[in-house]
N, C-alpha and C. Protein backbone atom coordinates (compact mmCIF):
# COMPACT_ATOMS: atom_id res chain seq x y z
N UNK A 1 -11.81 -12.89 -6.91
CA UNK A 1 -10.85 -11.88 -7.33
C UNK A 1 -10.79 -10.79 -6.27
N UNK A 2 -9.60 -10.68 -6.07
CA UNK A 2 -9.30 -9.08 -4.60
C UNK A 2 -9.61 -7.94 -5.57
N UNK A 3 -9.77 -6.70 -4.71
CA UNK A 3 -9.52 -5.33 -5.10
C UNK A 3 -8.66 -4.91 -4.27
N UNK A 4 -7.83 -4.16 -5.02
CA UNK A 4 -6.70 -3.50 -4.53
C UNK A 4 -6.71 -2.04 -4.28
N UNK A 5 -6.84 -1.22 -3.04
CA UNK A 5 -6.68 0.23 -3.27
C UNK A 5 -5.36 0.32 -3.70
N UNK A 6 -5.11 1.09 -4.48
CA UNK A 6 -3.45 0.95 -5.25
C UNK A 6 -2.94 1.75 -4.33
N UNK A 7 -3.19 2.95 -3.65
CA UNK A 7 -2.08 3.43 -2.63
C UNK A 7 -1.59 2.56 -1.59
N UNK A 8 -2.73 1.59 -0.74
CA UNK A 8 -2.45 0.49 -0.14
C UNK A 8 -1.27 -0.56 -0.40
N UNK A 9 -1.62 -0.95 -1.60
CA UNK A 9 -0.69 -2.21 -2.42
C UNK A 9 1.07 -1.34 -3.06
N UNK A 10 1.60 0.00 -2.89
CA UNK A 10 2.49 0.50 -3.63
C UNK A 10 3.43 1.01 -2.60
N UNK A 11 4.64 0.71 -3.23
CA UNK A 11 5.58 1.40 -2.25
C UNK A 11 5.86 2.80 -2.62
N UNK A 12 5.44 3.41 -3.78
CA UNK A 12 5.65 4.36 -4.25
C UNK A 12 4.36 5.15 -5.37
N UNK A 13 4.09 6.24 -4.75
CA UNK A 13 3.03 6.73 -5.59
C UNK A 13 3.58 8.43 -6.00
N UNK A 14 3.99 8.98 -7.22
CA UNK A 14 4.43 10.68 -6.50
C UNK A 14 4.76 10.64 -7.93
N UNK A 15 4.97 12.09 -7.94
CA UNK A 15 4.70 12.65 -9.46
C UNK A 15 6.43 13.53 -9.35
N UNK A 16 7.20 12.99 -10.35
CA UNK A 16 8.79 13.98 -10.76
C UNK A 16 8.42 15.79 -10.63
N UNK A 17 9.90 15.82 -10.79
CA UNK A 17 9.57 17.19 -10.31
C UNK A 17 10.62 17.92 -11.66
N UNK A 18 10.85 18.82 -11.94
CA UNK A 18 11.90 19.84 -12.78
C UNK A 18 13.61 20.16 -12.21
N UNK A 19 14.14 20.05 -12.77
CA UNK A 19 15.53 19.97 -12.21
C UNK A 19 15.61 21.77 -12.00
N UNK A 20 16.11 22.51 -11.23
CA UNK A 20 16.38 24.14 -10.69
C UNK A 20 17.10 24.01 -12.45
N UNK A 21 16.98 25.50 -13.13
CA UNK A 21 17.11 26.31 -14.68
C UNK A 21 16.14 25.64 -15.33
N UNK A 22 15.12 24.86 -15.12
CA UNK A 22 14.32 23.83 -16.07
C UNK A 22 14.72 23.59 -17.40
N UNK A 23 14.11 23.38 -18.52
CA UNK A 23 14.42 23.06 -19.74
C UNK A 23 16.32 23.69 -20.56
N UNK A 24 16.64 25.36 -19.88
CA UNK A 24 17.55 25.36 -20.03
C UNK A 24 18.54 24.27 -19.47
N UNK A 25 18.38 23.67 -18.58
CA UNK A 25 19.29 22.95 -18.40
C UNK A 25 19.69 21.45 -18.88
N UNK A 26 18.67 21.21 -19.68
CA UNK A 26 18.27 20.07 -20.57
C UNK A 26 19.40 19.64 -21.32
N UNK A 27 19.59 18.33 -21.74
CA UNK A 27 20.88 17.65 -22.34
C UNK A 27 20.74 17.24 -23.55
N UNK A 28 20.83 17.00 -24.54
CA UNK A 28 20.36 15.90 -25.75
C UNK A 28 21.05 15.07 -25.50
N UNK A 29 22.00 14.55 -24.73
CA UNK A 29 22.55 13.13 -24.26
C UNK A 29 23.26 13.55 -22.75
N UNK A 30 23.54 12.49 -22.54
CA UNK A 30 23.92 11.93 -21.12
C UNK A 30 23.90 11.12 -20.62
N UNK A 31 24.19 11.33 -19.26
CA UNK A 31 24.22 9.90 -18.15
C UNK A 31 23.10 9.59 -17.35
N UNK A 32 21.89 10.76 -16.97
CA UNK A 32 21.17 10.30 -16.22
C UNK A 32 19.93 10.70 -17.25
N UNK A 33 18.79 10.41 -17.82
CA UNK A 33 17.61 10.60 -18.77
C UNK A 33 16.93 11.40 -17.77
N UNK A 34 16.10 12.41 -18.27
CA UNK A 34 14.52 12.92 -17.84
C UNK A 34 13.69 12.76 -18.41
N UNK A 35 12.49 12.04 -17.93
CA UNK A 35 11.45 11.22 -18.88
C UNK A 35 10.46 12.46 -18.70
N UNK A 36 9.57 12.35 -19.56
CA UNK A 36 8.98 13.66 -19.77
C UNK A 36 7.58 13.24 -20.37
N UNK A 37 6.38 13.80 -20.34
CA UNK A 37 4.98 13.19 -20.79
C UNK A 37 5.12 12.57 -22.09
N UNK A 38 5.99 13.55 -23.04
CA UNK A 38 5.88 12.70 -24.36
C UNK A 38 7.09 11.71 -24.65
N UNK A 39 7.32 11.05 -23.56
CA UNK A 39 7.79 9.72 -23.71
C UNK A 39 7.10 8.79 -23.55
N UNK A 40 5.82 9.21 -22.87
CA UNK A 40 5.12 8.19 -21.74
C UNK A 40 3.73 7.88 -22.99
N UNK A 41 3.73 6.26 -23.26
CA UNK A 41 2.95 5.94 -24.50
C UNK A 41 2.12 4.59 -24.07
N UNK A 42 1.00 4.34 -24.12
CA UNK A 42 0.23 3.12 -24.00
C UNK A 42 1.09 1.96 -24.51
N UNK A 43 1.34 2.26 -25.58
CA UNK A 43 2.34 1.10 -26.16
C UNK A 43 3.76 0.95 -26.25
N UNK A 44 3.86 2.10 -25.10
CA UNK A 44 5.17 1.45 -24.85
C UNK A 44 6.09 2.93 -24.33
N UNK A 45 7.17 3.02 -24.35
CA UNK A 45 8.24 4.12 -23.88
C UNK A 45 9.02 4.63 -25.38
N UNK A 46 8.66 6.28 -25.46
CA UNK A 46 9.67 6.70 -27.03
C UNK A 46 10.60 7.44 -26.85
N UNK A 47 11.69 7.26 -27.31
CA UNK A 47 12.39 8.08 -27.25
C UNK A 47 12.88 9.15 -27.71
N UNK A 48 11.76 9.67 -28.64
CA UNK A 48 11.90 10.72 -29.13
C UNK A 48 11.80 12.03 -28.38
N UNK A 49 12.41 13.00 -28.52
CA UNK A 49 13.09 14.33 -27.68
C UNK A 49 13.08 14.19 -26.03
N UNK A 50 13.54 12.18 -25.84
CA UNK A 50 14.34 12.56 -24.70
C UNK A 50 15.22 13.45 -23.91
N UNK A 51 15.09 13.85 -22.77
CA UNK A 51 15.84 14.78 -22.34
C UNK A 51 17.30 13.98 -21.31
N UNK A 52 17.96 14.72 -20.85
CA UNK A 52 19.13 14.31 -20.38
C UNK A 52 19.58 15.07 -19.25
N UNK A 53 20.07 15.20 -18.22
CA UNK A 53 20.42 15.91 -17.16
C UNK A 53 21.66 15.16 -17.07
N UNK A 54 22.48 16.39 -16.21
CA UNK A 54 23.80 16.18 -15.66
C UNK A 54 23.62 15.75 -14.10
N UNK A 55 24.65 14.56 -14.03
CA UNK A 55 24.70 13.80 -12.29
C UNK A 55 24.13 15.33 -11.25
N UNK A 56 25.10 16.14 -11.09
CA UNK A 56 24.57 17.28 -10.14
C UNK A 56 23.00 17.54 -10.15
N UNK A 57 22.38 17.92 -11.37
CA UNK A 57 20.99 18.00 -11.50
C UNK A 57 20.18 16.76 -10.94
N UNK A 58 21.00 15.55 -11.19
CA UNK A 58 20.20 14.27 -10.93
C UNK A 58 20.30 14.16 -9.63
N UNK A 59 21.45 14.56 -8.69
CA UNK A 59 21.18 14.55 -7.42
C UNK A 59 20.06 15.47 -6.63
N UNK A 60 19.58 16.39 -6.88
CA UNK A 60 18.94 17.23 -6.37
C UNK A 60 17.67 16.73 -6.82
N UNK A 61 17.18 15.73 -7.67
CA UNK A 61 16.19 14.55 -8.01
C UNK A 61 15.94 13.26 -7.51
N UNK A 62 17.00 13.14 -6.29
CA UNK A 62 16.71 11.84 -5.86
C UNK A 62 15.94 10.95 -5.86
N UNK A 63 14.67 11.94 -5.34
CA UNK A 63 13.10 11.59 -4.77
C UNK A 63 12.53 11.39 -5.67
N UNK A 64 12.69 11.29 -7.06
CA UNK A 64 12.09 11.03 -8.39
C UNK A 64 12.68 10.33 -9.49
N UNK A 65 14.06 9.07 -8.34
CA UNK A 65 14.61 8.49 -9.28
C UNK A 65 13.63 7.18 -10.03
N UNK A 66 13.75 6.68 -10.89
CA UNK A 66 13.18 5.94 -11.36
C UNK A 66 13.89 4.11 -11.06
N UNK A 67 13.12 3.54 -10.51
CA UNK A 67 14.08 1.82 -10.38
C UNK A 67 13.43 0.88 -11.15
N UNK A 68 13.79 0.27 -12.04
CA UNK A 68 13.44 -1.38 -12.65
C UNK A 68 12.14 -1.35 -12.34
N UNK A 69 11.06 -1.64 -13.03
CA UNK A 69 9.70 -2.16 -13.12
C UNK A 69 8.53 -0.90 -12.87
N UNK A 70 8.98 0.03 -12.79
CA UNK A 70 8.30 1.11 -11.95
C UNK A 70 7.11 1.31 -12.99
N UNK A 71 6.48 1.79 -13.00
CA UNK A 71 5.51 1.96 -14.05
C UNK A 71 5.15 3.40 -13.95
N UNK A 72 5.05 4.05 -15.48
CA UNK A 72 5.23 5.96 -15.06
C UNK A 72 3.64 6.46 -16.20
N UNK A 73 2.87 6.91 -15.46
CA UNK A 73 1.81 6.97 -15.93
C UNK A 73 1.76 9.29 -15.77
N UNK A 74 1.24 9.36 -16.99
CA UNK A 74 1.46 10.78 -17.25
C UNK A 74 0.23 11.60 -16.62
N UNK A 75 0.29 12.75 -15.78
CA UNK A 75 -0.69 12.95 -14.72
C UNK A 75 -1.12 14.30 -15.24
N UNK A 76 -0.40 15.18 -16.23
CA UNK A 76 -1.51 16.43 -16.66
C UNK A 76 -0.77 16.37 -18.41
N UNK A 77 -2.38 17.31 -18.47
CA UNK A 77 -2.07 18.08 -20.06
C UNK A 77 -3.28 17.01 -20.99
N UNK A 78 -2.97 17.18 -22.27
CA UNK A 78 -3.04 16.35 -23.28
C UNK A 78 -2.88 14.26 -23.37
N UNK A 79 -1.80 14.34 -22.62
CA UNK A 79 -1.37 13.14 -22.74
C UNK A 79 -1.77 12.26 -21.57
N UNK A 80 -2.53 12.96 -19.97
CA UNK A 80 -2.99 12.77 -19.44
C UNK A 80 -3.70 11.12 -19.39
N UNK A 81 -3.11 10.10 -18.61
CA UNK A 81 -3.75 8.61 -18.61
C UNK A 81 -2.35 7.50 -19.66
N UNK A 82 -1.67 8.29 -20.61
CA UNK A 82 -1.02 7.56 -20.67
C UNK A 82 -0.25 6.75 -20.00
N UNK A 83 0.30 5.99 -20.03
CA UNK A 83 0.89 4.83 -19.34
C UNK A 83 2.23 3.72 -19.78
N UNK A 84 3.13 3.67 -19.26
CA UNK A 84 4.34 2.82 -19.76
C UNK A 84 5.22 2.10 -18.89
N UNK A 85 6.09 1.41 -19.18
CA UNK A 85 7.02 1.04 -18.60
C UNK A 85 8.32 1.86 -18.83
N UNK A 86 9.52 1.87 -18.10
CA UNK A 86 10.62 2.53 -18.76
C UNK A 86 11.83 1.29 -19.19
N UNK A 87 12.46 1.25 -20.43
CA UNK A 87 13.46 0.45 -20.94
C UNK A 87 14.06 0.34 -19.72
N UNK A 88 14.93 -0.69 -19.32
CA UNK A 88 15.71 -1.03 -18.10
C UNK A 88 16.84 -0.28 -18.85
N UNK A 89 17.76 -0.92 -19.39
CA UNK A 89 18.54 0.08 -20.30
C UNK A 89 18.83 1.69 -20.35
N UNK A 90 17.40 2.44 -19.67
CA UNK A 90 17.96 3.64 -19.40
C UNK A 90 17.50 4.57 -18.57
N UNK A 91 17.86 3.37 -17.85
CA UNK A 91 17.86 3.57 -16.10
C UNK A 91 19.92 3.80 -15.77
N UNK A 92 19.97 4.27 -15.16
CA UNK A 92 19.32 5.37 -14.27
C UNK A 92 18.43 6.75 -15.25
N UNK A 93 17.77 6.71 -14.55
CA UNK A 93 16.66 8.31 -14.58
C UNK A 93 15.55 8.78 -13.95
N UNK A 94 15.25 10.05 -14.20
CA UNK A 94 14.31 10.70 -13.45
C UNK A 94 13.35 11.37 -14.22
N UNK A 95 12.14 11.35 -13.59
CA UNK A 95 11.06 12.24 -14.19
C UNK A 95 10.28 13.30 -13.67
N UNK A 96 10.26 13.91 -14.45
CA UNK A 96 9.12 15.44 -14.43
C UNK A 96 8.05 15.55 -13.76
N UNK A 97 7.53 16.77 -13.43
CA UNK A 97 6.70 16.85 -13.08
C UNK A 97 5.26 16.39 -13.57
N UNK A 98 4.97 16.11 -14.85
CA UNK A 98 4.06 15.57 -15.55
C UNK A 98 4.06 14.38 -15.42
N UNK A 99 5.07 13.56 -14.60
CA UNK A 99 4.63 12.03 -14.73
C UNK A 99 4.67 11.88 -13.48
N UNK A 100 4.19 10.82 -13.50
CA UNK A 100 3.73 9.99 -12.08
C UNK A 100 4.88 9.06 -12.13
N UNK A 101 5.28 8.24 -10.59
CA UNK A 101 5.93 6.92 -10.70
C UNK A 101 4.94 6.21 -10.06
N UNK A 102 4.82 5.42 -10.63
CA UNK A 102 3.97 3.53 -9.64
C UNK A 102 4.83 3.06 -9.39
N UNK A 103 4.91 2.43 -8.23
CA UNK A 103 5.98 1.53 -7.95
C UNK A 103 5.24 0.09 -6.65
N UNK A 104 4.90 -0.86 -7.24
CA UNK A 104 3.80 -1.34 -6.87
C UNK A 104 4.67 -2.25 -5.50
N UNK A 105 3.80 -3.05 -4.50
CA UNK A 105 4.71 -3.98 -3.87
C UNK A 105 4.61 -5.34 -4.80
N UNK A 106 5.87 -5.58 -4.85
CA UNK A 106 6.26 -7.16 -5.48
C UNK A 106 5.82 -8.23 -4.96
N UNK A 107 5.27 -8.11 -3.65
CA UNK A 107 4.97 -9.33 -3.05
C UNK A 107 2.79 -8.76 -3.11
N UNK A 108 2.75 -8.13 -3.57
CA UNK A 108 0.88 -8.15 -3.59
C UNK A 108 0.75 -7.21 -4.98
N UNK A 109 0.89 -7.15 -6.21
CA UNK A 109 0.48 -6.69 -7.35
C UNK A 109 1.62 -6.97 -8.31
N UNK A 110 1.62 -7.65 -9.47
CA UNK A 110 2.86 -7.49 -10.27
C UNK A 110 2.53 -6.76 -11.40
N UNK A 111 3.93 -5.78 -11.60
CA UNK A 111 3.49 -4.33 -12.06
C UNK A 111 3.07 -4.38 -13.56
N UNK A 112 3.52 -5.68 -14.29
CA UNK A 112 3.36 -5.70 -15.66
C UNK A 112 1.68 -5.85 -15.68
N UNK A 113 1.12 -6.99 -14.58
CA UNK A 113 -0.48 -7.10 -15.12
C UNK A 113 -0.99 -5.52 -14.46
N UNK A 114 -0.86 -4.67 -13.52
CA UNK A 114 -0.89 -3.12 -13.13
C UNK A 114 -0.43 -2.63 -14.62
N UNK A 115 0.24 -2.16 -15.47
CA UNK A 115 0.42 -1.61 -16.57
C UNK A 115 -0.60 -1.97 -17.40
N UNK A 116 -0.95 -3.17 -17.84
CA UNK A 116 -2.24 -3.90 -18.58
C UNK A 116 -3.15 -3.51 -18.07
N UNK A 117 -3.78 -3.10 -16.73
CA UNK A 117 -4.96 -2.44 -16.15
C UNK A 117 -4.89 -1.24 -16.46
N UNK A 118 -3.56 -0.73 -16.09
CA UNK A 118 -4.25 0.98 -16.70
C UNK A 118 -4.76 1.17 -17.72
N UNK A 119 -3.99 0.74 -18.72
CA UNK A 119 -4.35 1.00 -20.64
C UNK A 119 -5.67 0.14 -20.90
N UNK A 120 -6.16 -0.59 -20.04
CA UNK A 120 -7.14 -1.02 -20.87
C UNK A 120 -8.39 -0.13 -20.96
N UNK A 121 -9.12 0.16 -22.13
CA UNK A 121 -10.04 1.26 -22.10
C UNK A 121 -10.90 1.34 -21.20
N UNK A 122 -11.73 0.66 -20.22
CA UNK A 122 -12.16 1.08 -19.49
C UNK A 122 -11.66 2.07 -18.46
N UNK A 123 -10.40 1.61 -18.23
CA UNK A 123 -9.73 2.64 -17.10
C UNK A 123 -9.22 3.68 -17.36
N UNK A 124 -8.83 3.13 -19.07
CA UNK A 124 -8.70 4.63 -19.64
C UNK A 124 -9.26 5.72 -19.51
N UNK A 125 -10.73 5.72 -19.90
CA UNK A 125 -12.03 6.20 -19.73
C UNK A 125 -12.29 6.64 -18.25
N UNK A 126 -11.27 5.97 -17.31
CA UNK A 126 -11.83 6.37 -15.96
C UNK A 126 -11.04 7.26 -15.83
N UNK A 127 -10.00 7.20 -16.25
CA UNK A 127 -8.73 8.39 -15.61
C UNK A 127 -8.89 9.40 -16.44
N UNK A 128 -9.36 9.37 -17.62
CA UNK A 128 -9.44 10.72 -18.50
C UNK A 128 -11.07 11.72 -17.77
N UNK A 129 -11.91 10.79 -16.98
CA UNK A 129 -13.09 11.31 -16.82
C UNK A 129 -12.83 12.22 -15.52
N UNK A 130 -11.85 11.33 -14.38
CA UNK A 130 -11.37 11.97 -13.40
C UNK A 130 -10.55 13.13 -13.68
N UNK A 131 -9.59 13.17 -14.52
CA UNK A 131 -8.52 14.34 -14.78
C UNK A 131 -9.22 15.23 -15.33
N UNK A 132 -10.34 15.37 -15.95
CA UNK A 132 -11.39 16.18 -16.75
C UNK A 132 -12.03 17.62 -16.19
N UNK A 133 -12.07 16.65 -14.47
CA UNK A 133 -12.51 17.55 -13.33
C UNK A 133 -11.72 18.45 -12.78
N UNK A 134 -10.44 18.89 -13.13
CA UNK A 134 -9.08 20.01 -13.20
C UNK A 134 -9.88 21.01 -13.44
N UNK A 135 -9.78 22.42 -12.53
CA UNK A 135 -9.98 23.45 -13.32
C UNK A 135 -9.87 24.26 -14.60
N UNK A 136 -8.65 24.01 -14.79
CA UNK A 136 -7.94 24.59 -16.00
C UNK A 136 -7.47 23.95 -17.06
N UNK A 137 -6.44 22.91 -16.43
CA UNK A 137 -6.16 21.24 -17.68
C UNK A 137 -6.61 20.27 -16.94
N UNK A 138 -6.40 19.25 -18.05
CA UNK A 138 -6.70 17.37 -17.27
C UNK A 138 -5.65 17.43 -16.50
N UNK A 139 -5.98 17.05 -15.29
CA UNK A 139 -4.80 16.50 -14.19
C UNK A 139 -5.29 15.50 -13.27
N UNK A 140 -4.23 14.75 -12.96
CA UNK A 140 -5.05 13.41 -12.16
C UNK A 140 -3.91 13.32 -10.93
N UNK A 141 -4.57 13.56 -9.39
CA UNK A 141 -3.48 14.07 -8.56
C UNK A 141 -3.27 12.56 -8.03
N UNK A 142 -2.33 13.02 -6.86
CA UNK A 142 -1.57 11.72 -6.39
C UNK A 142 -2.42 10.95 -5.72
N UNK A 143 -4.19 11.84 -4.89
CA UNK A 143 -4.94 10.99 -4.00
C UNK A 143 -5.83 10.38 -5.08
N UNK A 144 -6.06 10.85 -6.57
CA UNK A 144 -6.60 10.13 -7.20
C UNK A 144 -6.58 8.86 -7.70
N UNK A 145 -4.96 8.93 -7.82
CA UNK A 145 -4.01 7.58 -8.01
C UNK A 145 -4.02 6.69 -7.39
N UNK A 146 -4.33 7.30 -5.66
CA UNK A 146 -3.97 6.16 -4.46
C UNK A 146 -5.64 5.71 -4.49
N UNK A 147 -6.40 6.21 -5.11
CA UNK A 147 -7.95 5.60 -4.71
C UNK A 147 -8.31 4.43 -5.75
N UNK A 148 -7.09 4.34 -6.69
CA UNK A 148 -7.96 3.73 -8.00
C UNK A 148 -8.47 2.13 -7.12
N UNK A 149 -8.89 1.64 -8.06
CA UNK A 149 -9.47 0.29 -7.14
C UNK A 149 -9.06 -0.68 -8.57
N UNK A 150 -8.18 -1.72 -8.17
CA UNK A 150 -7.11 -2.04 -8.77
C UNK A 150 -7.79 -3.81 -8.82
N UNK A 151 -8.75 -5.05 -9.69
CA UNK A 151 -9.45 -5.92 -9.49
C UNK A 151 -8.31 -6.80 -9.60
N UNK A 152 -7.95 -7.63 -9.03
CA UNK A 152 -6.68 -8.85 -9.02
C UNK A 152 -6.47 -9.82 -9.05
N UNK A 153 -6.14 -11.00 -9.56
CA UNK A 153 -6.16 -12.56 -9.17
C UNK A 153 -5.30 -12.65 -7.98
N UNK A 154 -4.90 -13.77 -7.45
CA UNK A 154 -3.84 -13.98 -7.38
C UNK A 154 -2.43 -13.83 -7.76
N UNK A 155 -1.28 -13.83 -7.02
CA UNK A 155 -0.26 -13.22 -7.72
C UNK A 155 -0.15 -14.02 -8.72
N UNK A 156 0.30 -14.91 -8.76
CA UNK A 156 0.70 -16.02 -9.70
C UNK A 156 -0.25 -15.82 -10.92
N UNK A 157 -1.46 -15.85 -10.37
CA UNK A 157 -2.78 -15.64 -11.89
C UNK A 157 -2.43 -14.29 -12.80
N UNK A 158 -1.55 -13.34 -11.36
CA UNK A 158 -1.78 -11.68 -12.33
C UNK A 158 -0.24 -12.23 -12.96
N UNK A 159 0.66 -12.34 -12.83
CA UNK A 159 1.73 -13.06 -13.39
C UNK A 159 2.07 -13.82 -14.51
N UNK A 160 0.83 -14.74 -14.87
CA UNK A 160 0.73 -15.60 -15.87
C UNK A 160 -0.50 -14.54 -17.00
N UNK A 161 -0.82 -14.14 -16.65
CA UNK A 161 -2.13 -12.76 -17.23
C UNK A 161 -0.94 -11.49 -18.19
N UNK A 162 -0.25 -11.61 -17.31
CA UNK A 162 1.14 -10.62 -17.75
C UNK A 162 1.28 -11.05 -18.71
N UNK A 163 1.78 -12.45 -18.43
CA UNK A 163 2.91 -13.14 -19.43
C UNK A 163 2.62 -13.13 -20.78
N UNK A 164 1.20 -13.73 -20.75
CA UNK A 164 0.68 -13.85 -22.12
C UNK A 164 0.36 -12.76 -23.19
N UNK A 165 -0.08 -11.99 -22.08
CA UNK A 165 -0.43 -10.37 -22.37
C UNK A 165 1.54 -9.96 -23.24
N UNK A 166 2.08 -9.98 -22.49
CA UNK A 166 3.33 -9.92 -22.83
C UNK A 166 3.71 -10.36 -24.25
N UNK A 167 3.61 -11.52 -24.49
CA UNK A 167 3.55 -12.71 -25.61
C UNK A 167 3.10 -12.27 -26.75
N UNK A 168 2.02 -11.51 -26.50
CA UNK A 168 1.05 -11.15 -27.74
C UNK A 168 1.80 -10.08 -28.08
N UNK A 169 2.11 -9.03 -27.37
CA UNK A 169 2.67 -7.56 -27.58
C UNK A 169 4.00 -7.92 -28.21
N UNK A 170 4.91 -8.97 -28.00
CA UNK A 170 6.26 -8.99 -28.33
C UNK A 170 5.53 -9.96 -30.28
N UNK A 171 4.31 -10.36 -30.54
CA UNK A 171 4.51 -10.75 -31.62
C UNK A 171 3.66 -9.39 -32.50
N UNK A 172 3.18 -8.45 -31.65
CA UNK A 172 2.56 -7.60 -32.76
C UNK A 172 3.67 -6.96 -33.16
């Protein structure tokens, strides 16, 4: 089995940022979503008090757009270690400063068995122990992210590891 330094293996490691008026400028619907910590759930993506931004706001977010498979793991506060995927469905969007994006390479980690590694409690336990060490709140920064050490099959093995993993979750 490889280990993966995950900053090594990712095309994308970086934490969203706040659109300029912050929360005043917030939508309850729209065209482009802002994902926000309490969307971001072990078991999955909620949509409860999604936020919404206008295209102009979303441009000045580029650098924190969100693409297909990305995996958005929540980096301070309370919710700190959570972990999700985002619905394809509502994409386009961008996220906050409280979340992280993963965005793994496709050709050396596939991101669904990477999502199954974070949540599983051991790593849970690792990222809540690391973010712990924040002065003030849990926070888990971007070099913490790039150090995790990520254990791997083969692609194909982490692929079929997914799948099943997958399988089970779509019958609970």
């Amino acid at each position: 089995m490889n280990k993966f330094i995950l900053g090594k293996v990712c095309e994308k490691i970086g934490s969203g940022a706040t659109p300029r008026g912050g929360s005043d400028v917030y939508l309850s619907q729209g065209e482009i979503a802002l994902i926000r910590s309490q969307n971001v759930y072990n078991d999955g993506f909620k949509r409860d008090g999604l936020a919404y931004i206008t295209n102009e706001h979303a441009k000045e977010l580029s650098n924190v757009e969100i693409e297909p498979d990305d995996i958005l793991l929540n980096i301070t506060g309370d919710s700190v270690a959570r972990c999700c995927q985002v619905p394809k469905e509502l994409i386009p969007a961008r996220v906050n400063q409280h979340v992280a994006i993963i965005r793994p390479d496709k050709d050396k980690l596939d991101f669904r068995y990477l999502r199954y590694y974070l949540i599983e409690p051991v790593m849970q336990d690792y990222m809540l122990m690391m973010a712990s060490g924040g002065a003030t709140r849990n926070a888990l920064t971007k070099g913490m992210i790039e150090s995790f050490e990520i254990p791997a099959p083969s692609l194909p093995e982490q692929r079929a590891i997914a799948g099943i993993l997958g399988a089970l979750d779509d019958k609970i």
